[in-house]
PDB file of N, CA and C in Angstrom:
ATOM      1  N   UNK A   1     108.913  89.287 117.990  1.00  0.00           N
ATOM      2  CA  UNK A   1     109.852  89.839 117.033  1.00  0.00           C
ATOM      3  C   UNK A   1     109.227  89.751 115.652  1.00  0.00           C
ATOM      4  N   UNK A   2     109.248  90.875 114.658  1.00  0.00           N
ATOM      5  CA  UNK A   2     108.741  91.027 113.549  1.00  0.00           C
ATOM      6  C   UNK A   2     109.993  91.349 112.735  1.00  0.00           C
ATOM      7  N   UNK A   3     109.993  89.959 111.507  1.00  0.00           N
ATOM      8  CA  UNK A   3     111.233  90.952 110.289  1.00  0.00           C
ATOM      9  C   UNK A   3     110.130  91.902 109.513  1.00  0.00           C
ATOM     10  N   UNK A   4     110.571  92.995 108.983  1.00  0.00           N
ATOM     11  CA  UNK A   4     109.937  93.535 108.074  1.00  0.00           C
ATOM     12  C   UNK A   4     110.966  93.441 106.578  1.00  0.00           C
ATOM     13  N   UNK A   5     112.307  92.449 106.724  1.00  0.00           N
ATOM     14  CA  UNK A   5     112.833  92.528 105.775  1.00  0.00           C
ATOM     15  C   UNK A   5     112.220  91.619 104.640  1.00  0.00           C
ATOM     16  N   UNK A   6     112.459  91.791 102.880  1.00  0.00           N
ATOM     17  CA  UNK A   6     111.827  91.144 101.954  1.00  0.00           C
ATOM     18  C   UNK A   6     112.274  90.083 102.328  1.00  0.00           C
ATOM     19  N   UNK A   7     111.311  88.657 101.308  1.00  0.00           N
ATOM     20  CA  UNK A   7     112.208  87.573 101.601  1.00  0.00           C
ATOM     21  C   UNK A   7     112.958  86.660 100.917  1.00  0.00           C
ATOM     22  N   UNK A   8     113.590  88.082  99.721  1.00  0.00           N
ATOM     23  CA  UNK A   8     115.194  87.529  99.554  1.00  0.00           C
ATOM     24  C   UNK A   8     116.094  87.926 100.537  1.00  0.00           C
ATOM     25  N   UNK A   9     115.679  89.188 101.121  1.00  0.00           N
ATOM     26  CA  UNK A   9     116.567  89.434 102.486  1.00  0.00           C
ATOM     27  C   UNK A   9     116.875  87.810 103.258  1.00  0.00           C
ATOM     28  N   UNK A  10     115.918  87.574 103.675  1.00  0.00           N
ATOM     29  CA  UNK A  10     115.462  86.570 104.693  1.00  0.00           C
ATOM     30  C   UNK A  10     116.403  85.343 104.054  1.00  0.00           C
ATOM     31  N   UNK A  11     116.682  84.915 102.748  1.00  0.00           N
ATOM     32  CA  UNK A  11     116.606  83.762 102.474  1.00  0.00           C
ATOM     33  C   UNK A  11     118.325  83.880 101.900  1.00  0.00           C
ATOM     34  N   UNK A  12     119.024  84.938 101.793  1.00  0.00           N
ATOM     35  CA  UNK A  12     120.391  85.611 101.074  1.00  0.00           C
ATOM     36  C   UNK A  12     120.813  85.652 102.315  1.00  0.00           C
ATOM     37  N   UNK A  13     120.512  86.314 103.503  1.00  0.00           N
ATOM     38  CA  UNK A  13     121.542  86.836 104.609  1.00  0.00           C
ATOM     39  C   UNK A  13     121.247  86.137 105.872  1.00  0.00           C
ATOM     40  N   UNK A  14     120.083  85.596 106.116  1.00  0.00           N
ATOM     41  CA  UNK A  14     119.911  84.934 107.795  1.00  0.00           C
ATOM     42  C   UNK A  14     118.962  85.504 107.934  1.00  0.00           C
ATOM     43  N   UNK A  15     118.106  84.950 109.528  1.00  0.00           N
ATOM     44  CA  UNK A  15     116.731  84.883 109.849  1.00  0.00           C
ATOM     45  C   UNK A  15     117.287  84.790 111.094  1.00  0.00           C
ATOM     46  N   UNK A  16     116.207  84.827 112.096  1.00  0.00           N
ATOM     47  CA  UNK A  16     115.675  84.653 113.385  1.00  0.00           C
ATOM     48  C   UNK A  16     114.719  83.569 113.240  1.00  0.00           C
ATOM     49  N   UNK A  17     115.302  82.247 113.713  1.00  0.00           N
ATOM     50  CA  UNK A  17     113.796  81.118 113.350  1.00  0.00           C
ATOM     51  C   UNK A  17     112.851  81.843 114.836  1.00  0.00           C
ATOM     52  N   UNK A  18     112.677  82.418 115.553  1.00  0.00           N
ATOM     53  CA  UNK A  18     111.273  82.433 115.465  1.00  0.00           C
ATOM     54  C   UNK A  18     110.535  84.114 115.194  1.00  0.00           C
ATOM     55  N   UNK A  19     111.123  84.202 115.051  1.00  0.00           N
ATOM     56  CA  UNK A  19     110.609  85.264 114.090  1.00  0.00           C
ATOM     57  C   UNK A  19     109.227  85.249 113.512  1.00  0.00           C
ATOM     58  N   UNK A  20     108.349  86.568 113.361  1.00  0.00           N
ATOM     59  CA  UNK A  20     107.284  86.268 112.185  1.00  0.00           C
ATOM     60  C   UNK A  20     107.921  87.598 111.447  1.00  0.00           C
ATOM     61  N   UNK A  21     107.793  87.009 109.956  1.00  0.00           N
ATOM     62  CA  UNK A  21     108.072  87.676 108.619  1.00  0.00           C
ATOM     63  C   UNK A  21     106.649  87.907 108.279  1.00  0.00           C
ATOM     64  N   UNK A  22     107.551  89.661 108.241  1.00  0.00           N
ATOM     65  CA  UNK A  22     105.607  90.714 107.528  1.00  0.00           C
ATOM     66  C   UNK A  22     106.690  91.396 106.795  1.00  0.00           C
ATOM     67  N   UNK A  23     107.181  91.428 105.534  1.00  0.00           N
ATOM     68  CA  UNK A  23     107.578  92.060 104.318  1.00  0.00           C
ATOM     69  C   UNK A  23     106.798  93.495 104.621  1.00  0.00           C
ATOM     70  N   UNK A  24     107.837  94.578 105.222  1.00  0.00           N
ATOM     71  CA  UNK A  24     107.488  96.105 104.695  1.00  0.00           C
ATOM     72  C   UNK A  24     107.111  96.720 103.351  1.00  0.00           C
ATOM     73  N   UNK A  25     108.155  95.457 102.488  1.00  0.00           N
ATOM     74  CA  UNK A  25     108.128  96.161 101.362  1.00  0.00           C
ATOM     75  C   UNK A  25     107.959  94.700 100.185  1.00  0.00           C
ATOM     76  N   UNK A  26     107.252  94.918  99.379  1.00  0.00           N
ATOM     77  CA  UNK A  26     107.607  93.667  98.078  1.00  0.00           C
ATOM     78  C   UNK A  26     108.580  93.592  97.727  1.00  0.00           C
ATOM     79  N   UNK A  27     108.912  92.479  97.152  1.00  0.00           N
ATOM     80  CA  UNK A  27     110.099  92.122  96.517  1.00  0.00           C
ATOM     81  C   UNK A  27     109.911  91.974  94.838  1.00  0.00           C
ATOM     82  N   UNK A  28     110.534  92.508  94.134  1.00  0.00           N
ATOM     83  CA  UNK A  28     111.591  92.827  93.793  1.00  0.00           C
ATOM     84  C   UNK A  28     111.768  94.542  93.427  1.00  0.00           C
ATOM     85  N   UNK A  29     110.507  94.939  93.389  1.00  0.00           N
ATOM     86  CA  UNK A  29     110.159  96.210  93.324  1.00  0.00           C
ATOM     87  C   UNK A  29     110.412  97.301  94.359  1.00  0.00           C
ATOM     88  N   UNK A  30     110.428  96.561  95.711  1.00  0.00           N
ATOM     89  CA  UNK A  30     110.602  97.268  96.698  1.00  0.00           C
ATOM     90  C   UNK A  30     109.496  98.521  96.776  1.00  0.00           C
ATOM     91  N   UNK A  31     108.197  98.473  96.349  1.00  0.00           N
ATOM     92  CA  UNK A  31     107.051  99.032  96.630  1.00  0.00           C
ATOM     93  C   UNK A  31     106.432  98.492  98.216  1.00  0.00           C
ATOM     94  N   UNK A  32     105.866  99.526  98.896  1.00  0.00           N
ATOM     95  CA  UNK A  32     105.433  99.025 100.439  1.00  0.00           C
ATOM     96  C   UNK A  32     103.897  97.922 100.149  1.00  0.00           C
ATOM     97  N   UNK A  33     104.542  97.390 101.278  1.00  0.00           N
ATOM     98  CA  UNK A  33     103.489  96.388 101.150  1.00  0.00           C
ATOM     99  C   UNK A  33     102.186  96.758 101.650  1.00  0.00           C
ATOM    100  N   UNK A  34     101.437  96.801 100.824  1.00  0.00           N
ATOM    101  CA  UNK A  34      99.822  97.475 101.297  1.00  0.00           C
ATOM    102  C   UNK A  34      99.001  96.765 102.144  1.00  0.00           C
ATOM    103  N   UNK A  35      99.247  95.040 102.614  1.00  0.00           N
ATOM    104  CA  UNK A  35      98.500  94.573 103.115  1.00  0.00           C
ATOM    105  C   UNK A  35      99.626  94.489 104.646  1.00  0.00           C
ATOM    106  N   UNK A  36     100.685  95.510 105.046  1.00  0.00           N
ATOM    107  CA  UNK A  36     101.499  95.523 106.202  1.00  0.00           C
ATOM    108  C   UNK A  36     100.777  95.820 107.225  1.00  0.00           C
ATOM    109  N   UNK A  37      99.920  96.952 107.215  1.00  0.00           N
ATOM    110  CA  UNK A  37      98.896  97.229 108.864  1.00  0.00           C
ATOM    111  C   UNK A  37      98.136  96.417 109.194  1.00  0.00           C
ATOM    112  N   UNK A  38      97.352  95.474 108.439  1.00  0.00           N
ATOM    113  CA  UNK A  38      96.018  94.673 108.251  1.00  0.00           C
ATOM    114  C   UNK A  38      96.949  93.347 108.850  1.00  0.00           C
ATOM    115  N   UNK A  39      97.776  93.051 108.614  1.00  0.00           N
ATOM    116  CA  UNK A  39      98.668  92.038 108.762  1.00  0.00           C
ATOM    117  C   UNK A  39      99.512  92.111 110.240  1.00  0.00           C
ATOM    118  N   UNK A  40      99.840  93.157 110.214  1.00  0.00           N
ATOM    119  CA  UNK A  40     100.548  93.542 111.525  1.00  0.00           C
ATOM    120  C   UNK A  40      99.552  93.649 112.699  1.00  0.00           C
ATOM    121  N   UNK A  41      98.278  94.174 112.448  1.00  0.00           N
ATOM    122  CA  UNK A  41      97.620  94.435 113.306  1.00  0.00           C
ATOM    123  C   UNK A  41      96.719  92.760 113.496  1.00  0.00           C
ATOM    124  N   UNK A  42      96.193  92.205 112.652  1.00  0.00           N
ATOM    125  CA  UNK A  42      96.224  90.334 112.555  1.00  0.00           C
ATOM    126  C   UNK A  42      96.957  89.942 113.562  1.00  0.00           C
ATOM    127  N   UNK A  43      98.474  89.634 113.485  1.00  0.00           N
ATOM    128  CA  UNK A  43      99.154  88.466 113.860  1.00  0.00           C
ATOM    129  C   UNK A  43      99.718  89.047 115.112  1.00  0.00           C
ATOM    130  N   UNK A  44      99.964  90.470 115.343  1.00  0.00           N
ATOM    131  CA  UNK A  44     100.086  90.718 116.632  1.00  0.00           C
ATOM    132  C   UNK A  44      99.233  90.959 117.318  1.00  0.00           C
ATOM    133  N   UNK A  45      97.887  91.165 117.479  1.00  0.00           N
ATOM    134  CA  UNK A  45      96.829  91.442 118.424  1.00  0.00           C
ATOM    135  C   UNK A  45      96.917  91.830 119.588  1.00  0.00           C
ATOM    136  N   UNK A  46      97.939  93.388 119.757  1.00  0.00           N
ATOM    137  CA  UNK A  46      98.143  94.077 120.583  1.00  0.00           C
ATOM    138  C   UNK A  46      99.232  93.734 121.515  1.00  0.00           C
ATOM    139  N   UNK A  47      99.868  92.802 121.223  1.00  0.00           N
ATOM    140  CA  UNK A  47     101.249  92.434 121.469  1.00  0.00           C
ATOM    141  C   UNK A  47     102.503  93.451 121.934  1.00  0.00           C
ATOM    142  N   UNK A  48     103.155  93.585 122.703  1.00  0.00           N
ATOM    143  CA  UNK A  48     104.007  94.548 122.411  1.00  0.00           C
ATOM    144  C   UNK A  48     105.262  94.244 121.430  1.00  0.00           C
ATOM    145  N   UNK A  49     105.863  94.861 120.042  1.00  0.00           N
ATOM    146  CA  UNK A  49     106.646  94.193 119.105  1.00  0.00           C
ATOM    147  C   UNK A  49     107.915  94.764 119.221  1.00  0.00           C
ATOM    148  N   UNK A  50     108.887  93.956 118.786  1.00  0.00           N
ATOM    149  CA  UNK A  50     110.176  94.218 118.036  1.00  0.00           C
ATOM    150  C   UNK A  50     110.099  94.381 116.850  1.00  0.00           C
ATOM    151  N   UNK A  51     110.496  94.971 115.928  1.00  0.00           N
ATOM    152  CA  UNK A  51     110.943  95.025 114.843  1.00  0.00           C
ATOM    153  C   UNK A  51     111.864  95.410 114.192  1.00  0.00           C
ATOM    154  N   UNK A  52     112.482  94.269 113.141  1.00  0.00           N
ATOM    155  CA  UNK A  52     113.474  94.697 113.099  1.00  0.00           C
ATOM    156  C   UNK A  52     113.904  94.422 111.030  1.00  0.00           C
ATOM    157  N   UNK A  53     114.574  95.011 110.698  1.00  0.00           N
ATOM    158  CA  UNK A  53     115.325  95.192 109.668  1.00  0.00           C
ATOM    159  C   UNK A  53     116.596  94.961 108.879  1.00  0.00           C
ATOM    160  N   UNK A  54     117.292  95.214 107.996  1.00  0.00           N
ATOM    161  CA  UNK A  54     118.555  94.816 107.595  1.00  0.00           C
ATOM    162  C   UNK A  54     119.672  95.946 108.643  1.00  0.00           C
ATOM    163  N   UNK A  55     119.011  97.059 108.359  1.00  0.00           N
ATOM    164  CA  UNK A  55     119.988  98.259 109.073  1.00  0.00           C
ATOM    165  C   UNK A  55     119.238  98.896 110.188  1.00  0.00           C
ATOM    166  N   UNK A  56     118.174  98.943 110.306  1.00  0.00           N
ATOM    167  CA  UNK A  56     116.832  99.695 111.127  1.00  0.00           C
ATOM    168  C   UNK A  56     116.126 100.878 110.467  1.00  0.00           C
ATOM    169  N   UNK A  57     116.368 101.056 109.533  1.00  0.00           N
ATOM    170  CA  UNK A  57     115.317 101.902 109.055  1.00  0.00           C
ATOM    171  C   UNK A  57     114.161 101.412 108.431  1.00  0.00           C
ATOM    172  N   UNK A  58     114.080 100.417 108.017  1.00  0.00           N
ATOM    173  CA  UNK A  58     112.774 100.484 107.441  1.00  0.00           C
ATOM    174  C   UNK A  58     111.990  99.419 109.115  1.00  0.00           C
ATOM    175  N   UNK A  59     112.551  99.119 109.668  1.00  0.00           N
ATOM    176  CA  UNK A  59     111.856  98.395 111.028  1.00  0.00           C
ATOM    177  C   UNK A  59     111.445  99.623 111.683  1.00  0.00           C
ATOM    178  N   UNK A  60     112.110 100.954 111.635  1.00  0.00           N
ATOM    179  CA  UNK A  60     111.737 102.092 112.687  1.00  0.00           C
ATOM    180  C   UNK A  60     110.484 102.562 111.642  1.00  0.00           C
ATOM    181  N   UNK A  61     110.427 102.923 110.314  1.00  0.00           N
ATOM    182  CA  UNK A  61     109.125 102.709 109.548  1.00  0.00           C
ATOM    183  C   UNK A  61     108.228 102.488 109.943  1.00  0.00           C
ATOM    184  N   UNK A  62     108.320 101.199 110.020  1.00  0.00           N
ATOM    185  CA  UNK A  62     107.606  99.931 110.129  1.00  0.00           C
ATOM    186  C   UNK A  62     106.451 100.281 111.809  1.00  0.00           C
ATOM    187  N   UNK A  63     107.269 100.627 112.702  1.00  0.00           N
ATOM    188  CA  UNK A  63     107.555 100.968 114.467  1.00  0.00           C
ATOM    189  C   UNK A  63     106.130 102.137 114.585  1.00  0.00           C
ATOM    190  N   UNK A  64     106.680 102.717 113.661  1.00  0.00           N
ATOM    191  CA  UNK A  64     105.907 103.759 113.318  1.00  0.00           C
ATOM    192  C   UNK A  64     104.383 103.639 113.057  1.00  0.00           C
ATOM    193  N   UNK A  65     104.330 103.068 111.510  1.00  0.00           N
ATOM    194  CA  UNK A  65     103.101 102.737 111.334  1.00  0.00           C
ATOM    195  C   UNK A  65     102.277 101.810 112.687  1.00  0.00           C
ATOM    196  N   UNK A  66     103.076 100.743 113.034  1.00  0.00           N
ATOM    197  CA  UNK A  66     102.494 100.069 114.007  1.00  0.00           C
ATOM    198  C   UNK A  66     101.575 100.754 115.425  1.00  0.00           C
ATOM    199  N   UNK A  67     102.986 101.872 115.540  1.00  0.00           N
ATOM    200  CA  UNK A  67     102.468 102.767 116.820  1.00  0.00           C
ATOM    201  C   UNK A  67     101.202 103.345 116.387  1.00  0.00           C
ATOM    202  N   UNK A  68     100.805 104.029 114.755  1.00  0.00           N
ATOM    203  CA  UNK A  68      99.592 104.713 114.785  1.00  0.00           C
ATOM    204  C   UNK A  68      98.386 103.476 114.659  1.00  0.00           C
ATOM    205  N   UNK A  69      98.650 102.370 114.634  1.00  0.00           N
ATOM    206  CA  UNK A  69      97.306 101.303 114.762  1.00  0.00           C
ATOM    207  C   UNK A  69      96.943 101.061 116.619  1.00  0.00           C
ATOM    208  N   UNK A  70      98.144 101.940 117.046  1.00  0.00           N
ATOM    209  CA  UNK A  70      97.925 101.616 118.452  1.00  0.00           C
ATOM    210  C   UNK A  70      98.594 100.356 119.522  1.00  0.00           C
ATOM    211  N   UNK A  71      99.259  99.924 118.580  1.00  0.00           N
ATOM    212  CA  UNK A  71     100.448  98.742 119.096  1.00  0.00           C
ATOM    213  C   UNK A  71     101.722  99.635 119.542  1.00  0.00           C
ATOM    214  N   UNK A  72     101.710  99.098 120.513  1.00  0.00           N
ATOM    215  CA  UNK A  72     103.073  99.404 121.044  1.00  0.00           C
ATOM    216  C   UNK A  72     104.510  98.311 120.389  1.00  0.00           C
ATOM    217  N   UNK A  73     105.504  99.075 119.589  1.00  0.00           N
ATOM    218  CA  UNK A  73     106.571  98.898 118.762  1.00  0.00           C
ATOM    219  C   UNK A  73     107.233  99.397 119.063  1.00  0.00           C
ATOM    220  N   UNK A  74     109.000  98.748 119.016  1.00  0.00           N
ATOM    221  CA  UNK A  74     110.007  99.186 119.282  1.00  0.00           C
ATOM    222  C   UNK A  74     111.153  98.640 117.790  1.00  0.00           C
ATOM    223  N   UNK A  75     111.701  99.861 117.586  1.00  0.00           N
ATOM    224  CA  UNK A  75     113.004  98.626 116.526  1.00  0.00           C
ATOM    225  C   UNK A  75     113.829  98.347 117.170  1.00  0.00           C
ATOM    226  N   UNK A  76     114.608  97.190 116.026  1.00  0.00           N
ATOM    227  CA  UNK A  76     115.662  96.666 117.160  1.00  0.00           C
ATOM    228  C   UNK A  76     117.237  97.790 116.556  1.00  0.00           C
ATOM    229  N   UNK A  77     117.441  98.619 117.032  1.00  0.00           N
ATOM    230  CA  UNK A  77     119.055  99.593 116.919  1.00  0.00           C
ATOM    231  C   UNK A  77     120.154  98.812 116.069  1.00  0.00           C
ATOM    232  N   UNK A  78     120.322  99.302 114.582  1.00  0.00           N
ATOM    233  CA  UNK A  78     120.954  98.225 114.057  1.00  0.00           C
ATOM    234  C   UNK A  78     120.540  97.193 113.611  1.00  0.00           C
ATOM    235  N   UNK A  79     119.271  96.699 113.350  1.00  0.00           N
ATOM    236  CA  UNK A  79     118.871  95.917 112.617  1.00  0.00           C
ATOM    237  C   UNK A  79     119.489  94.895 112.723  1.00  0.00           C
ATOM    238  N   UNK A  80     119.347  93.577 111.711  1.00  0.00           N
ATOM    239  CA  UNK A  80     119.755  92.190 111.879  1.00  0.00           C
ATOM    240  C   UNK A  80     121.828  92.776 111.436  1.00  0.00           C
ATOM    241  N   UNK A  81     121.506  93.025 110.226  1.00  0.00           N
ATOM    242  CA  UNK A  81     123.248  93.594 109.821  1.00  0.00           C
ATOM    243  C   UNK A  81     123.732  94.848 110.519  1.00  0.00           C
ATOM    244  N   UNK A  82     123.295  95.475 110.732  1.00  0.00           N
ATOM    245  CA  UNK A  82     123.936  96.469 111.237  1.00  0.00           C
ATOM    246  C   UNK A  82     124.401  98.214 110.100  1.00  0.00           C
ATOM    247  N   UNK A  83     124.912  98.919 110.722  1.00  0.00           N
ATOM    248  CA  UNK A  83     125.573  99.823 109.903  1.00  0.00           C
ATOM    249  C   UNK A  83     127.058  99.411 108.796  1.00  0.00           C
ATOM    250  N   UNK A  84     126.800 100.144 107.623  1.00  0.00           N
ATOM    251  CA  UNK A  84     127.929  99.670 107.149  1.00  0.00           C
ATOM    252  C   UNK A  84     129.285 100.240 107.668  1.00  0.00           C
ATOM    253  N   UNK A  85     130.610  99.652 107.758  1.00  0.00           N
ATOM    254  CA  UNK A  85     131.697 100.138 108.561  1.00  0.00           C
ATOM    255  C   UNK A  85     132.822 100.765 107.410  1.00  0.00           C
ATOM    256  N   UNK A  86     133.796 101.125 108.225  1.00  0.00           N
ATOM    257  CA  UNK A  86     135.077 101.658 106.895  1.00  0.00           C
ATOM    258  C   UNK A  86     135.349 101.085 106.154  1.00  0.00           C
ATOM    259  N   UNK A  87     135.436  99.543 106.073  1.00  0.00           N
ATOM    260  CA  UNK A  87     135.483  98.795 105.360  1.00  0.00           C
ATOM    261  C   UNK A  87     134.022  98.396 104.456  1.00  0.00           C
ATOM    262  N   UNK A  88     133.605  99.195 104.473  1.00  0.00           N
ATOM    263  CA  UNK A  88     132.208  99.202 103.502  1.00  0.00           C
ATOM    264  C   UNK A  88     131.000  97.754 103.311  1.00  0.00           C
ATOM    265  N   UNK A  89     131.298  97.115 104.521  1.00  0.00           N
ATOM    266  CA  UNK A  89     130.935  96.080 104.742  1.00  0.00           C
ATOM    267  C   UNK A  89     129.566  96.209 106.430  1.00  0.00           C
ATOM    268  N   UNK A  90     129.061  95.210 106.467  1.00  0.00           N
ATOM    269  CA  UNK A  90     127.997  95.268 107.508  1.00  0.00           C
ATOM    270  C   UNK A  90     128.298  94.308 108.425  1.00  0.00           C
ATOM    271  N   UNK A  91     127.641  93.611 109.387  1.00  0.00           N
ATOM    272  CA  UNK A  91     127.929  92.742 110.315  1.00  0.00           C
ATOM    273  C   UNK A  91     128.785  93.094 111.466  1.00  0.00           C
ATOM    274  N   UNK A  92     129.657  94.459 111.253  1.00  0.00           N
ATOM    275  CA  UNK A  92     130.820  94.385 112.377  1.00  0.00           C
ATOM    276  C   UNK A  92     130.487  95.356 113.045  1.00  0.00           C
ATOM    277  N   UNK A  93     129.300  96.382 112.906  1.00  0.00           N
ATOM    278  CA  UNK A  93     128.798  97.290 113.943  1.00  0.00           C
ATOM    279  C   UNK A  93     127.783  96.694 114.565  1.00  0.00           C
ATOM    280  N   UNK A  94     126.808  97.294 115.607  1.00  0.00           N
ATOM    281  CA  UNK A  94     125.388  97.324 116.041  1.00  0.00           C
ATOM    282  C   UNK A  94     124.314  96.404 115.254  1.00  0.00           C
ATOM    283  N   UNK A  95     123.906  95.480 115.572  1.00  0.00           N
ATOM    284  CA  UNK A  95     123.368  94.940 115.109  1.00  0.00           C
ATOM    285  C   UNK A  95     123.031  93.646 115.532  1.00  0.00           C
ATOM    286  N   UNK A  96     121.941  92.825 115.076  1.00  0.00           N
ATOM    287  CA  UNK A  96     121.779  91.786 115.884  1.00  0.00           C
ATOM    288  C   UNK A  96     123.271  90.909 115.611  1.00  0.00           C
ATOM    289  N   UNK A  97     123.143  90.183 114.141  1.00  0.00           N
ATOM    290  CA  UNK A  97     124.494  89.349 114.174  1.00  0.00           C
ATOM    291  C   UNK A  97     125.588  89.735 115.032  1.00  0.00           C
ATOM    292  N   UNK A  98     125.839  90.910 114.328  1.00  0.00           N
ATOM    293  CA  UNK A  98     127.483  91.467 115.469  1.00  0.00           C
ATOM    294  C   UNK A  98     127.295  91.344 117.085  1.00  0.00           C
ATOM    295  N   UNK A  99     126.236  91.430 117.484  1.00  0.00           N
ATOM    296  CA  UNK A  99     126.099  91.512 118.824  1.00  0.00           C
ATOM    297  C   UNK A  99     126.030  89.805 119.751  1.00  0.00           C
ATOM    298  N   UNK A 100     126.105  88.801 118.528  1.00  0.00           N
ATOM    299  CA  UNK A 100     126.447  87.326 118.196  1.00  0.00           C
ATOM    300  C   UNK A 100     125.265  87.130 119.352  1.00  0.00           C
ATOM    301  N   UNK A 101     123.837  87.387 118.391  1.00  0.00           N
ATOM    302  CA  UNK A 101     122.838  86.817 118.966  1.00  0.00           C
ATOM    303  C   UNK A 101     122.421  85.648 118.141  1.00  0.00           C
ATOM    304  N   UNK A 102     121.192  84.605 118.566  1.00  0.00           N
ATOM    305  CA  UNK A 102     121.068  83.366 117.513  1.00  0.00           C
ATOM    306  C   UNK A 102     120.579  83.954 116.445  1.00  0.00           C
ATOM    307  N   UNK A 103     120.878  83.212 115.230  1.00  0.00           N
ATOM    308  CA  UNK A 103     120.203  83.644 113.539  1.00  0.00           C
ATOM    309  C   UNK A 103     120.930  81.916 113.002  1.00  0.00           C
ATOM    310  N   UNK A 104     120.123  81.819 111.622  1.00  0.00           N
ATOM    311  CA  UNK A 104     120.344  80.849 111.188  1.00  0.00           C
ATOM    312  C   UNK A 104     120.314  81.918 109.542  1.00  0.00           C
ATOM    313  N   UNK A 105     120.884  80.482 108.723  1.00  0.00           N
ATOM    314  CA  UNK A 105     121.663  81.168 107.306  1.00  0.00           C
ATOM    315  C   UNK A 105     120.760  79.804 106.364  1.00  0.00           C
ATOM    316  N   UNK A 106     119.947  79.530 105.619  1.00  0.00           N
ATOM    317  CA  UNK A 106     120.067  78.285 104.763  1.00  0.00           C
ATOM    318  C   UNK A 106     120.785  77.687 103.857  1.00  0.00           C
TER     319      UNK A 106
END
């Protein structure tokens, strides 16, 4: 399992302890992280991955780039939060939390 979320994401909303954190994007700028393929392609060494996100888009991104280094990547549908609902809030659709898988909060 790969977060690609920043890590105020990580450290504001919950984690997956085992997780490895590869930041898609910098923080606070939210510019892509240039050292993400070199890194991804490093720590997974042909691994097959999860990845996953706040909502899933930037993990399906992420899925993406991975697939053209030749790793086989999947996101996870819904990301760690999920879609936002009528109530303009996250957690209560698709998603890892809602789906009351383990995560930890600090």
């Amino acid at each position: 399992m790969v977060d690609v979320r920043t890590q105020a994401e990580i450290e504001w909303i919950g984690f997956i302890s085992r997780a490895i954190y590869i930041s898609g994007k910098n923080s606070p700028d939210k510019r892509l992280n240039s050292k993400f393929d070199q890194t991804i392609n490093d720590v997974c060494d042909g691994k097959k991955l999860l990845l996953q996100c706040r909502s899933g888009v930037r993990s399906a991104a992420a899925a993406k780039s991975a697939a053209e280094l030749d790793l086989e990547a999947h996101t996870i549908i819904g990301g760690f939060e999920g879609e936002i609902d009528s109530s303009a809030q996250r957690d209560k659709l698709v998603g890892w939390k809602s789906s009351i898988l383990p995560w930890h909060q600090n």
